[in-house]
C-alpha atoms as a PDB file:
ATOM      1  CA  UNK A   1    -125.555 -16.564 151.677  1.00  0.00           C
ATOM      2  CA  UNK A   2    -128.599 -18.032 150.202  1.00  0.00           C
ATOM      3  CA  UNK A   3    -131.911 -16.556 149.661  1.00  0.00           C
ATOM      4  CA  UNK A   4    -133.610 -18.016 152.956  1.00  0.00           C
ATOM      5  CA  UNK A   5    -130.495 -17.503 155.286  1.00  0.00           C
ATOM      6  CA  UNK A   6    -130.452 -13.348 153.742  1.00  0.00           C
ATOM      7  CA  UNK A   7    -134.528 -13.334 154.441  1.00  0.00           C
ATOM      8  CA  UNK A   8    -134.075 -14.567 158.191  1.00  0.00           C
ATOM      9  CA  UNK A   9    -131.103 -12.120 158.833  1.00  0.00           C
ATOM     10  CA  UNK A  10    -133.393  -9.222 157.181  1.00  0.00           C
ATOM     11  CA  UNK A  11    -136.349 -10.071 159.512  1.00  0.00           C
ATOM     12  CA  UNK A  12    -134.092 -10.913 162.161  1.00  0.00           C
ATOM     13  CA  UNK A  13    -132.341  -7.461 161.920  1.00  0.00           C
ATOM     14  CA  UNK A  14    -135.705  -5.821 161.426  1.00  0.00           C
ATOM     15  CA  UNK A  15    -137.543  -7.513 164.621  1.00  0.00           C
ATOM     16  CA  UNK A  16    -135.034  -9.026 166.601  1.00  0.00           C
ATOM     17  CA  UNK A  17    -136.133 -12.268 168.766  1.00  0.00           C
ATOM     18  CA  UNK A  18    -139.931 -10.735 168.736  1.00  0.00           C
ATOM     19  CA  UNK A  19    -142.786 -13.314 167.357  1.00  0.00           C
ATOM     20  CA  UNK A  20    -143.266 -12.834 163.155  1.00  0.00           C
ATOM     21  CA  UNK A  21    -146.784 -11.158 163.667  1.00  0.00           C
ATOM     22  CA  UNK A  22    -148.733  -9.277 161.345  1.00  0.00           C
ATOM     23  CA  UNK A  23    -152.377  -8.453 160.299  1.00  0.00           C
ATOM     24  CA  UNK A  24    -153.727 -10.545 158.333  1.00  0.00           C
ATOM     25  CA  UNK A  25    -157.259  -9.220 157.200  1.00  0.00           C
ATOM     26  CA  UNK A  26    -157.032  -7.006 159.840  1.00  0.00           C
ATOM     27  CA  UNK A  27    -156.169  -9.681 162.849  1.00  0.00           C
ATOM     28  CA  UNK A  28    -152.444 -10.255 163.890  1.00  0.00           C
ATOM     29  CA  UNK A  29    -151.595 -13.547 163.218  1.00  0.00           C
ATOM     30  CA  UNK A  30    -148.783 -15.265 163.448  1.00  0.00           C
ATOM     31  CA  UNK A  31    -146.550 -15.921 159.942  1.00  0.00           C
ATOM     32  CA  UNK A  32    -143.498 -16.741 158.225  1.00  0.00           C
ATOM     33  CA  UNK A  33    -140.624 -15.032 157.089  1.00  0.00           C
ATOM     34  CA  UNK A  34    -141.149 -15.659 153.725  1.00  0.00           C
ATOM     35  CA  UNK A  35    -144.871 -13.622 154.879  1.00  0.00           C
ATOM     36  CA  UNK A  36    -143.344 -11.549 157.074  1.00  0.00           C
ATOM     37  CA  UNK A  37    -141.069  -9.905 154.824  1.00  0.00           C
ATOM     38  CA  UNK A  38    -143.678  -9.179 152.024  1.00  0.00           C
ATOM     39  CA  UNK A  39    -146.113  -7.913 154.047  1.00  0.00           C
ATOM     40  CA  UNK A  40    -143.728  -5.436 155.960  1.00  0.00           C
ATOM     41  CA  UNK A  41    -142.783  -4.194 152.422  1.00  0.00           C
ATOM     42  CA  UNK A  42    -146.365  -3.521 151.379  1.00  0.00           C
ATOM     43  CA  UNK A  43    -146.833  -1.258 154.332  1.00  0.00           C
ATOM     44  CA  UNK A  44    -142.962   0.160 153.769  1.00  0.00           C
ATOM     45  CA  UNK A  45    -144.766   0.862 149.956  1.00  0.00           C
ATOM     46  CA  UNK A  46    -147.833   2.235 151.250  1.00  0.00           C
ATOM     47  CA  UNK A  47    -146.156   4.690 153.312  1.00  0.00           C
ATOM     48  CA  UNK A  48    -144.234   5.892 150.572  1.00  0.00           C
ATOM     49  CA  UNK A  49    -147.721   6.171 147.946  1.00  0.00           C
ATOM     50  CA  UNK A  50    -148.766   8.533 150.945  1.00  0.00           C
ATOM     51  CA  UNK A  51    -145.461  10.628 150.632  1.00  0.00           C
ATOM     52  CA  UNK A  52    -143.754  10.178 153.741  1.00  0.00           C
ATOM     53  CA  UNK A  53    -140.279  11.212 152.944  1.00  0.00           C
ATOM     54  CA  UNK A  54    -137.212  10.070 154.712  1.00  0.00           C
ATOM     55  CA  UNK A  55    -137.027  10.927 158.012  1.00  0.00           C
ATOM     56  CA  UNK A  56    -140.258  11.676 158.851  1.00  0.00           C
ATOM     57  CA  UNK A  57    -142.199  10.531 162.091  1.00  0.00           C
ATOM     58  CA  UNK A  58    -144.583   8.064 162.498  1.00  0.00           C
ATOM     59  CA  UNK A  59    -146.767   8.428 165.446  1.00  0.00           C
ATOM     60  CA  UNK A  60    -148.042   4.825 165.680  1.00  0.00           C
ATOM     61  CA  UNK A  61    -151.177   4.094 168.175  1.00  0.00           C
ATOM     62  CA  UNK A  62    -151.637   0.812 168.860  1.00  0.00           C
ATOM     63  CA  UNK A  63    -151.680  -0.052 172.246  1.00  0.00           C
ATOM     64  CA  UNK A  64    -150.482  -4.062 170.940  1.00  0.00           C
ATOM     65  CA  UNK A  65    -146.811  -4.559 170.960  1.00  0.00           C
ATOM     66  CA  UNK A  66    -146.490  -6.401 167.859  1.00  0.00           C
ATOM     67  CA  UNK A  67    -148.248  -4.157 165.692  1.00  0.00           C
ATOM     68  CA  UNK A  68    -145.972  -1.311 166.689  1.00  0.00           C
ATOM     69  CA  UNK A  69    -143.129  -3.804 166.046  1.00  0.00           C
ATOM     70  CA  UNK A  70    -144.566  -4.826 162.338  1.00  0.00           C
ATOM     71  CA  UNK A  71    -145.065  -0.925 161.554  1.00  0.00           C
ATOM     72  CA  UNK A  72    -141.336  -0.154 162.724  1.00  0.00           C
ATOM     73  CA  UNK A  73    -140.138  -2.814 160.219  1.00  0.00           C
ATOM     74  CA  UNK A  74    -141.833  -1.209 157.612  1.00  0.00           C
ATOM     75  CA  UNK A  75    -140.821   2.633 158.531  1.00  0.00           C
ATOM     76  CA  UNK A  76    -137.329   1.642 158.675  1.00  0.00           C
ATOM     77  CA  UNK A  77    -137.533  -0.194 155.564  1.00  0.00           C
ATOM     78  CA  UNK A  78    -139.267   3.074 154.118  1.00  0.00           C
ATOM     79  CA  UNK A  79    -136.329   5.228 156.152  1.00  0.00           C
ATOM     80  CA  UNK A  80    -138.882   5.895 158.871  1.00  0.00           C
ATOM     81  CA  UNK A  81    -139.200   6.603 162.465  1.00  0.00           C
ATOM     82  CA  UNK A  82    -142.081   4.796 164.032  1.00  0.00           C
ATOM     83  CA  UNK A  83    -142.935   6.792 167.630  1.00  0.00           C
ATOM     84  CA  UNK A  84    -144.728   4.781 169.780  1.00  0.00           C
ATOM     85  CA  UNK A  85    -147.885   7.023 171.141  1.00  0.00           C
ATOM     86  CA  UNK A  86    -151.474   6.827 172.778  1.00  0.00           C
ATOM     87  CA  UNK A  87    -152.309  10.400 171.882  1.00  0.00           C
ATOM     88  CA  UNK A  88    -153.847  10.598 167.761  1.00  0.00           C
ATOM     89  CA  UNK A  89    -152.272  13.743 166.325  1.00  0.00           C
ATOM     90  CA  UNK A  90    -155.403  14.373 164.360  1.00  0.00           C
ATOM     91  CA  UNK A  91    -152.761  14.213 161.238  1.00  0.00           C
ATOM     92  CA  UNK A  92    -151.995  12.000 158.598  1.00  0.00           C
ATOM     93  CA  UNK A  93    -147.871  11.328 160.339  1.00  0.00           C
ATOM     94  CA  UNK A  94    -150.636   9.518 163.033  1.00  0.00           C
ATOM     95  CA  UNK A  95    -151.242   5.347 162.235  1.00  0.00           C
ATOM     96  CA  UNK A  96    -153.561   3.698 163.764  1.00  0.00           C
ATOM     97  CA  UNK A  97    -154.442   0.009 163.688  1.00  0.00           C
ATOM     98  CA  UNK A  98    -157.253   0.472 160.992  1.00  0.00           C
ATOM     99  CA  UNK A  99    -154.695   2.350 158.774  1.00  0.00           C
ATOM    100  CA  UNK A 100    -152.344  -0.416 158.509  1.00  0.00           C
ATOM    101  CA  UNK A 101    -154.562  -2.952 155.912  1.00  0.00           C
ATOM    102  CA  UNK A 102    -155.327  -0.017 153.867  1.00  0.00           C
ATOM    103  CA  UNK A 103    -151.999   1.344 153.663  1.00  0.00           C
ATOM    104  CA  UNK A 104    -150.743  -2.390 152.768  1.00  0.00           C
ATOM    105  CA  UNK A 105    -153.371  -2.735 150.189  1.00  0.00           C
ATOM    106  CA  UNK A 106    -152.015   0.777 148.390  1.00  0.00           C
ATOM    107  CA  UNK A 107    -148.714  -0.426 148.725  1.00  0.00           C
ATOM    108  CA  UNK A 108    -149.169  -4.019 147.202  1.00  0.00           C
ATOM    109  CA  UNK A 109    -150.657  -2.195 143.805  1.00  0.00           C
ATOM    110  CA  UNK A 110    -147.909   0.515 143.490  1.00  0.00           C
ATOM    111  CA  UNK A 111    -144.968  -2.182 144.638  1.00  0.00           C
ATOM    112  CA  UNK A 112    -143.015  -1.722 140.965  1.00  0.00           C
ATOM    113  CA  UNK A 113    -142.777   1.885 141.758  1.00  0.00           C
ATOM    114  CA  UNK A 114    -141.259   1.602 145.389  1.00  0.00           C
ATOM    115  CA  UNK A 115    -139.489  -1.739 145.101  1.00  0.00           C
ATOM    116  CA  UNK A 116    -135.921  -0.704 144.190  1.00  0.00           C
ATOM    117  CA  UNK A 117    -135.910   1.924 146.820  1.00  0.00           C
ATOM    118  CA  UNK A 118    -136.910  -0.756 149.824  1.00  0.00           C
ATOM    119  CA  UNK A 119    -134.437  -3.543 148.107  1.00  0.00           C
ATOM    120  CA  UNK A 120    -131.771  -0.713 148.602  1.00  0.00           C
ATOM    121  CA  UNK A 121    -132.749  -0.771 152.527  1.00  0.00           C
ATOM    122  CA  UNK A 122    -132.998  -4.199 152.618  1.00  0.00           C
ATOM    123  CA  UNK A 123    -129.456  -4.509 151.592  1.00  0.00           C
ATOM    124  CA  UNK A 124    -128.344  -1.189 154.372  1.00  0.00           C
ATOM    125  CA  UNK A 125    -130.100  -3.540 157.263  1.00  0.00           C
ATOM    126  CA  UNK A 126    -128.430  -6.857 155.752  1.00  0.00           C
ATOM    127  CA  UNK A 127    -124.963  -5.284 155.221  1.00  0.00           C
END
């Protein structure tokens, strides 16, 4: 399998037939794989820079469908449950919408740290 046929079966796996959306200075937009799969990482990184450890919840609040879909890419990626609520848990297991782009951005400078662990998921979801 080639490098573009393993990225769509990773995204694929991650997403399923939903639309490749993520935020993109802080609006969803619509992107690529390619896109996609980087910027799923940096919030996967970001996640972990925070010390969420394996298994822990996410309590995602975003009320739009494919943000909650882009932030359960990147929690199972990190070994993550994202739980899909409308009630904040005044905590820092809570994510809201603003959270995301600054969780990203923490996660794109501390990538070489996190990157072996996530390429180990990446190959789990891939098989």
């Amino acid at each position: 399998m080639n490098a573009v046929e393993f990225q769509s079966v990773l995204v694929r796996n991650l997403v399923g037939n939903s639309r490749l959306m993520a935020p993109v200075d802080g609006i969803m937009t619509e992107v690529d794989a390619d896109d996609y799969e980087a910027l799923v990482r940096y919030l996967a990184y970001g996640l972990m820079v925070k010390g969420f450890r394996r298994g822990n919840n996410i309590y995602v609040t975003s009320e739009n469908q494919d943000m909650f879909t882009f932030v359960d890419a990147a929690c199972r990626l990190a070994h993550l449950n994202a739980v899909k609520t409308d009630l904040s848990r005044g905590d820092q297991s809570s994510l809201m919408d603003d959270d995301v782009d600054y969780l990203m951005m923490l996660g794109r400078t501390w990538s070489y740290k996190y990157k072996a662990l996530v390429d180990r998921s990446v190959r789990e979801i891939c098989g």
